[in-house]
N, C-alpha and C. Protein backbone atom coordinates (compact mmCIF):
# COMPACT_ATOMS: atom_id res chain seq x y z
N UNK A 1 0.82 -1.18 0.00
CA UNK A 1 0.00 0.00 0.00
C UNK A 1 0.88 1.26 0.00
N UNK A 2 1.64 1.62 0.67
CA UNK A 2 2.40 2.23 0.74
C UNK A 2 3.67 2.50 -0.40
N UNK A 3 3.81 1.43 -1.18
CA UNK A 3 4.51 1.99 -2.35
C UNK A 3 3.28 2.50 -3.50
N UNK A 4 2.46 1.45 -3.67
CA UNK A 4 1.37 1.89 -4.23
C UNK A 4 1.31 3.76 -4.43
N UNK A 5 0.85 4.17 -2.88
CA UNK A 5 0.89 5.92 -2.48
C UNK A 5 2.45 6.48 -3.25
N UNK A 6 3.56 5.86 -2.92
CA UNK A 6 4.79 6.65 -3.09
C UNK A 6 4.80 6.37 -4.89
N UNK A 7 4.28 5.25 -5.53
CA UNK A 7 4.45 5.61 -7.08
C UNK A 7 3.04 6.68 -7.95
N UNK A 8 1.84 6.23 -7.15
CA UNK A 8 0.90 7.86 -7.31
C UNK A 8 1.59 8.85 -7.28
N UNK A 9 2.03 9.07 -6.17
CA UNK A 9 2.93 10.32 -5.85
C UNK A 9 3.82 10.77 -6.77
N UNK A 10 4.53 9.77 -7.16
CA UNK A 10 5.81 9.95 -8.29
C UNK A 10 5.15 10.28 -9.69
N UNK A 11 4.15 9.69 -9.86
CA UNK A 11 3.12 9.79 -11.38
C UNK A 11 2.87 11.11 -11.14
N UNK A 12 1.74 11.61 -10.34
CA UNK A 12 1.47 12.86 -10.22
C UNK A 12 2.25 13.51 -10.27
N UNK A 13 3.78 14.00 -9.50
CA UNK A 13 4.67 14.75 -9.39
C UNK A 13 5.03 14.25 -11.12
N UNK A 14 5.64 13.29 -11.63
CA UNK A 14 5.90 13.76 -13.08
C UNK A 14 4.78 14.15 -14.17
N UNK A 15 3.80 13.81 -14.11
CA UNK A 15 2.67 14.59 -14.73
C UNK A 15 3.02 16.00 -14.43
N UNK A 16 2.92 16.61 -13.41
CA UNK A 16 2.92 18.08 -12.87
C UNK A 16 4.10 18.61 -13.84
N UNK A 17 5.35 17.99 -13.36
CA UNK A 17 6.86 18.37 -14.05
C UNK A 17 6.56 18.11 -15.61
N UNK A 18 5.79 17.49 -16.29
CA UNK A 18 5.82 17.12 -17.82
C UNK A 18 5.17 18.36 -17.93
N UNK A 19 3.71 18.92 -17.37
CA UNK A 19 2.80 19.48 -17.56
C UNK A 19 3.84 21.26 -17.23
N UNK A 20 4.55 21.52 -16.28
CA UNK A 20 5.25 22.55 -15.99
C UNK A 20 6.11 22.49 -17.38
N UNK A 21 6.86 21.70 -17.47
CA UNK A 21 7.90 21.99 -18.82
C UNK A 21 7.13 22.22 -20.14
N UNK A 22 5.82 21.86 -20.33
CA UNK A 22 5.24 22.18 -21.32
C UNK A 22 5.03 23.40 -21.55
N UNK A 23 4.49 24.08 -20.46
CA UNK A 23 4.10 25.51 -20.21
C UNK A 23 5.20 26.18 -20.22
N UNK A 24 6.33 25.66 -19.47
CA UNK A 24 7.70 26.66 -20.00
C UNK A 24 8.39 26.48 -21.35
N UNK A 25 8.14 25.57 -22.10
CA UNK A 25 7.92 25.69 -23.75
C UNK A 25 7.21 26.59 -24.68
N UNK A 26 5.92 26.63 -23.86
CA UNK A 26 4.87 27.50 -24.63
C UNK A 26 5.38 29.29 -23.84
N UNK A 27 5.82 29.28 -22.83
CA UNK A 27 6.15 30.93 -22.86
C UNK A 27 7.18 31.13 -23.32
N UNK A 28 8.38 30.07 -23.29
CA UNK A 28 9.57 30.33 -23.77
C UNK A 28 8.87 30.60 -25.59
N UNK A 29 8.16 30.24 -26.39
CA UNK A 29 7.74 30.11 -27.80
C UNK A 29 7.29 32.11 -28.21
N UNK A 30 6.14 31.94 -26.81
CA UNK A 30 5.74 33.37 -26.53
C UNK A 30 6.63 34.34 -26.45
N UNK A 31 7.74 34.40 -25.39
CA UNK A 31 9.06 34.89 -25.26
C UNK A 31 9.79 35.09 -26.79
N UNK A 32 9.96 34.06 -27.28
CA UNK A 32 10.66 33.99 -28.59
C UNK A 32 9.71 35.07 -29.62
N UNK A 33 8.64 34.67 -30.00
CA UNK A 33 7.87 35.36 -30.70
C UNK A 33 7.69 37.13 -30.27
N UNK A 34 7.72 37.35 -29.08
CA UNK A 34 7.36 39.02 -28.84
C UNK A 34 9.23 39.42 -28.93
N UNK A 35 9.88 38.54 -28.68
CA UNK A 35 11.26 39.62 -28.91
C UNK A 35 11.38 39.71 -30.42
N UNK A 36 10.73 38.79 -31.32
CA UNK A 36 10.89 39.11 -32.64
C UNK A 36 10.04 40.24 -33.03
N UNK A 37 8.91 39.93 -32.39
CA UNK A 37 8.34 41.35 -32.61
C UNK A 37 9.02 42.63 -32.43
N UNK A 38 9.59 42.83 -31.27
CA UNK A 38 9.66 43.93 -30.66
C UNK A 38 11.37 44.22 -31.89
N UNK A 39 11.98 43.45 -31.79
CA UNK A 39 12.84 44.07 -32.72
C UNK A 39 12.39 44.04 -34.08
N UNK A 40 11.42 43.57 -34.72
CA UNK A 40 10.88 44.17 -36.15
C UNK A 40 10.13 45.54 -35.94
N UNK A 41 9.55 45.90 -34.54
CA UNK A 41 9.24 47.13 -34.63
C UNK A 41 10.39 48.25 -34.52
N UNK A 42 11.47 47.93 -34.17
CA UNK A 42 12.29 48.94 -33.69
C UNK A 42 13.18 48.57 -35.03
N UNK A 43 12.92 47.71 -35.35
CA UNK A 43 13.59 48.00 -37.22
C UNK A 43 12.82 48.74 -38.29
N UNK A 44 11.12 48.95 -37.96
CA UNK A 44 10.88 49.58 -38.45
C UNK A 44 10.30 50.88 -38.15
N UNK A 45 10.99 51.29 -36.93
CA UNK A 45 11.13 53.09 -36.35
C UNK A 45 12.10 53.23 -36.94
N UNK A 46 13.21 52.40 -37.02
CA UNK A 46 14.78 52.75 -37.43
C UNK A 46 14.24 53.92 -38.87
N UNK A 47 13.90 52.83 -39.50
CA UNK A 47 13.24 53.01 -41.03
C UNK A 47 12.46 54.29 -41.03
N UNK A 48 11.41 54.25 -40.42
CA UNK A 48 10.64 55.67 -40.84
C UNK A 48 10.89 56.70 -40.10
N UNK A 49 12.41 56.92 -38.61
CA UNK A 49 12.79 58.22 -38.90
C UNK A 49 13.92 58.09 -39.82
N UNK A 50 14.60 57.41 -40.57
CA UNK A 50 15.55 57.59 -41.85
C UNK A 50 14.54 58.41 -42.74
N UNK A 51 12.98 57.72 -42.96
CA UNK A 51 12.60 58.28 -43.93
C UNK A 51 11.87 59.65 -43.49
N UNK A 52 11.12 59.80 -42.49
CA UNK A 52 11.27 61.10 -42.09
C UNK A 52 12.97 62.40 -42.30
N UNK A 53 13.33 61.72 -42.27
CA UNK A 53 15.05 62.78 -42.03
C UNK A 53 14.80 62.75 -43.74
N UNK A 54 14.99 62.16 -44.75
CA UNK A 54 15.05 62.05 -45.59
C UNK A 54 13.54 63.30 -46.47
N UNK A 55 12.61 63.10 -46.16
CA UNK A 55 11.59 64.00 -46.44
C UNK A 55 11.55 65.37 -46.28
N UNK A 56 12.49 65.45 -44.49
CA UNK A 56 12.74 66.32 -44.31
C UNK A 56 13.57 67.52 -45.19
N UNK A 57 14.83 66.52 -45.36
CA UNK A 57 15.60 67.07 -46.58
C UNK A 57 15.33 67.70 -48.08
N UNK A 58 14.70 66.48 -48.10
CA UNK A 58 13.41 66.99 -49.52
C UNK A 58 12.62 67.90 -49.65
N UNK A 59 12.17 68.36 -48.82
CA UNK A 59 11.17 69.43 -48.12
C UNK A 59 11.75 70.60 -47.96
N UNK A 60 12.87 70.82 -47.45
CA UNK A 60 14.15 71.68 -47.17
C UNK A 60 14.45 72.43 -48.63
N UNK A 61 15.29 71.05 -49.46
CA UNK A 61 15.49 71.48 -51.14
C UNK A 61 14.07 72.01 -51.41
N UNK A 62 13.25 71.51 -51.73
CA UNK A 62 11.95 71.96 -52.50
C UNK A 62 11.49 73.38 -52.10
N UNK A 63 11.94 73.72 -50.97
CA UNK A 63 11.44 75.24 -50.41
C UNK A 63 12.87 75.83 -50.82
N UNK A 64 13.84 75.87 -51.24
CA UNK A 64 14.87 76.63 -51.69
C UNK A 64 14.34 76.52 -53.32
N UNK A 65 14.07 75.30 -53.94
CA UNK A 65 13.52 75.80 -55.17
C UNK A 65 12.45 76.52 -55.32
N UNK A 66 11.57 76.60 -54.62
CA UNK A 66 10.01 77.42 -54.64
C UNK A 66 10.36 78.60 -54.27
N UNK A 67 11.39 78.67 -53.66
CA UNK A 67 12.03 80.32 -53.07
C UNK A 67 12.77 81.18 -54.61
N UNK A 68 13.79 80.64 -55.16
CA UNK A 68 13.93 80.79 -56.12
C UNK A 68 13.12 81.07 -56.94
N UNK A 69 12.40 79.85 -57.20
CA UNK A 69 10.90 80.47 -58.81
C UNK A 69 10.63 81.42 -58.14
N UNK A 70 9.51 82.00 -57.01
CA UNK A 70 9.40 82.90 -56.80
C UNK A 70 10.29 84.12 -56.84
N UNK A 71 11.54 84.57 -56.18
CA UNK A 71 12.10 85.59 -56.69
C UNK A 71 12.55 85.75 -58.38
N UNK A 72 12.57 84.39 -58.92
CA UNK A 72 13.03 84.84 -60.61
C UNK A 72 11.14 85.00 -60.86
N UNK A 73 10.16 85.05 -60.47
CA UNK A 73 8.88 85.42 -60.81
C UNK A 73 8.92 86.92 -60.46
N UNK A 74 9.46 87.31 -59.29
CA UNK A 74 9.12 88.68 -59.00
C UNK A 74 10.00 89.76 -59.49
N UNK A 75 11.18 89.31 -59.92
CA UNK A 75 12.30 89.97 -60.93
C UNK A 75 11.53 89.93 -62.27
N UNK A 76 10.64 88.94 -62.78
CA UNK A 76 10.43 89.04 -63.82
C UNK A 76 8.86 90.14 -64.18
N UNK A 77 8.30 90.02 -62.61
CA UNK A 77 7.24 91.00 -62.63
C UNK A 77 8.14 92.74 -62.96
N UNK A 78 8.79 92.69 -62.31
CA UNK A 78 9.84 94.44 -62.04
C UNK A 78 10.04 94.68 -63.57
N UNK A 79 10.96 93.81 -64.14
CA UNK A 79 11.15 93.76 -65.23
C UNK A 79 9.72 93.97 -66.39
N UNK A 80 9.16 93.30 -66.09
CA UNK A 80 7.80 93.81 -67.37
C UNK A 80 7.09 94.93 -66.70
N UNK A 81 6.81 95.47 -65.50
CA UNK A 81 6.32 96.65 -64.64
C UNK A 81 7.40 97.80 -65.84
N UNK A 82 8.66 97.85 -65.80
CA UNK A 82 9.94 98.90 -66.20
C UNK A 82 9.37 98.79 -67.58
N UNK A 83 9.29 97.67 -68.12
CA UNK A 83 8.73 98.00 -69.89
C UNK A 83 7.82 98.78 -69.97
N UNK A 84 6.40 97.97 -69.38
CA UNK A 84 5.38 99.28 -69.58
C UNK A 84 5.22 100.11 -69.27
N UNK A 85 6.27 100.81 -68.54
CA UNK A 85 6.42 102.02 -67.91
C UNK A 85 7.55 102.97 -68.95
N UNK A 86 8.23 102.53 -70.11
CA UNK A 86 8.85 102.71 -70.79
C UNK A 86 7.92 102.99 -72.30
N UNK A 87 7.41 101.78 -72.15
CA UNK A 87 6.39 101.60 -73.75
C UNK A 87 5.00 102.62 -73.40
N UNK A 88 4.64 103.13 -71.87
CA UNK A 88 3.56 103.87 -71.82
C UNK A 88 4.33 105.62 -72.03
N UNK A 89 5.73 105.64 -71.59
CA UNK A 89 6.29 106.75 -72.39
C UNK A 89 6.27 107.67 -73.42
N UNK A 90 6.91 106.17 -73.89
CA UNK A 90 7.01 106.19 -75.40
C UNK A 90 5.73 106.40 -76.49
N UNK A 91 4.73 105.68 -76.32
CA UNK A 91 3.90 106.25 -77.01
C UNK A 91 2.92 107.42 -76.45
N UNK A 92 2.82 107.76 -75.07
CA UNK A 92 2.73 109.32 -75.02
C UNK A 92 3.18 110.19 -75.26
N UNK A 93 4.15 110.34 -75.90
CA UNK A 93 5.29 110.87 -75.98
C UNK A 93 4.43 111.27 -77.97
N UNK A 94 4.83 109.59 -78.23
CA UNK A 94 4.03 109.72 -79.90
C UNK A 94 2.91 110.71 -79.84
N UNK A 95 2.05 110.58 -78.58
CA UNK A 95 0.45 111.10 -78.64
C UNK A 95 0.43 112.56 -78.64
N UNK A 96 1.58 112.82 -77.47
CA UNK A 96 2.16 114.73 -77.65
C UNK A 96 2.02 114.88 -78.95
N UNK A 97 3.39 114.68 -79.73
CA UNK A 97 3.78 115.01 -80.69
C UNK A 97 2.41 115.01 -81.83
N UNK A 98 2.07 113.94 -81.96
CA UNK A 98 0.86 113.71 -82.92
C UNK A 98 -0.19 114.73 -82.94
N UNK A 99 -0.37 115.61 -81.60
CA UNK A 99 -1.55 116.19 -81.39
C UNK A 99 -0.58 117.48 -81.47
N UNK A 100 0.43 118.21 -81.07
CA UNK A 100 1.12 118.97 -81.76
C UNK A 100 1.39 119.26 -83.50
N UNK A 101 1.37 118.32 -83.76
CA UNK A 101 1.65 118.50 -85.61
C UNK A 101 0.02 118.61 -86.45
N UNK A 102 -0.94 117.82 -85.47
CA UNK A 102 -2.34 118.09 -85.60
C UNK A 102 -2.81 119.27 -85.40
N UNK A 103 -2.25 120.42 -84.52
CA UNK A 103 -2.65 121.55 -84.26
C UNK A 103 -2.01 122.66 -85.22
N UNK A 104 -1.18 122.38 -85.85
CA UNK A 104 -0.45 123.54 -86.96
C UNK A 104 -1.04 123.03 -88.44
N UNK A 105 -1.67 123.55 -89.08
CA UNK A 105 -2.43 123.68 -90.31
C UNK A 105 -1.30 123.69 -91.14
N UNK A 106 -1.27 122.69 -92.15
CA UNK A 106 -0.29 122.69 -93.08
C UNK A 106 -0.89 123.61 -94.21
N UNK A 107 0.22 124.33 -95.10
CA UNK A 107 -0.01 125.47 -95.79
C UNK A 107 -0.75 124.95 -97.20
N UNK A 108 -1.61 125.50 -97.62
CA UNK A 108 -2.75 125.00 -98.59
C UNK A 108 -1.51 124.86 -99.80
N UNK A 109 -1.91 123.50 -100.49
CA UNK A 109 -1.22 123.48 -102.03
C UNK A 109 -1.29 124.52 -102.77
N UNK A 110 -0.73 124.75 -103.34
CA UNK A 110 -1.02 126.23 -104.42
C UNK A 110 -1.45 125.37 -106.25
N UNK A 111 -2.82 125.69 -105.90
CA UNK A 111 -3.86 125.53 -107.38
C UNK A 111 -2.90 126.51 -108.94
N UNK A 112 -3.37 126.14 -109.75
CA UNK A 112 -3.14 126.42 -110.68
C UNK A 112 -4.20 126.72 -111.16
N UNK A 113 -4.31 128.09 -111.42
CA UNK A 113 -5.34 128.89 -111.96
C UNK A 113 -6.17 128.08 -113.12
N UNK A 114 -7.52 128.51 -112.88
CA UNK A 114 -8.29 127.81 -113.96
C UNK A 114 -8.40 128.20 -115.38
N UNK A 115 -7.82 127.85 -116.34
CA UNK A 115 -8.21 128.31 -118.04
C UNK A 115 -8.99 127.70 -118.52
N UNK A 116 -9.62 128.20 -119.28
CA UNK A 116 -10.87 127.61 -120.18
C UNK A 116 -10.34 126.82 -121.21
N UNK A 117 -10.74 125.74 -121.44
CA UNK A 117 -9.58 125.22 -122.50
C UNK A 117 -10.01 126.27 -123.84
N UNK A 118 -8.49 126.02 -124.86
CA UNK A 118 -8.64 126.60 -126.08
C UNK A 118 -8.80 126.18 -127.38
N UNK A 119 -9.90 125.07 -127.22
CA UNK A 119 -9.87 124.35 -128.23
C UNK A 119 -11.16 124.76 -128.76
């Protein structure tokens, strides 16, 4: 009777120990699986501040080019502002004159007296 109890005992206790090592299989699996996680996430922060820094940069250039077009836009406004301020001169200038030479009566052709013909 008494070994009977001491090999229960031993069954149960290795059931328990089979049943414990199983479970420390399955967290060790768990364990395994979240550190893979956790370093695919921190491989991919790595990644999107590279690509943040990178946008950044891009973003940076692209506002030095948009800075540019704009000042060669506003040089090019000055520049056509100075023409028509030149070409509105210039032909007021024509419009003086025109209305000056309009105001002096040019001197009548001189006719040639009328003869009756002599035929």
């Amino acid at each position: 009777d008494e070994l009977h109890k001491t090999e229960m005992s031993t069954a149960k206790a290795t059931d328990k120990r089979e049943a414990l090592e199983a479970h420390i299989g399955e967290l060790e699996a768990t364990i395994k699986t979240l550190e893979d996680g956790i370093a695919a996430a921190k491989a991919q922060i790595a990644q999107l501040q590279l690509d943040l820094q990178r946008a950044s940069e891009d973003r940076q250039k692209e506002n030095v080019e948009f800075q540019k077009t704009i000042a060669d836009q506003t040089m090019t406004v000055e520049v056509l502002k100075k023409a028509l301020d030149r070409l509105a001169t210039f032909y007021d200038l024509l419009q003086t004159e025109g209305r000056a030479k309009a105001g002096r009566q040019t001197p009548p052709v001189p006719q040639m007296e009328y003869q009756p013909s002599k035929g």
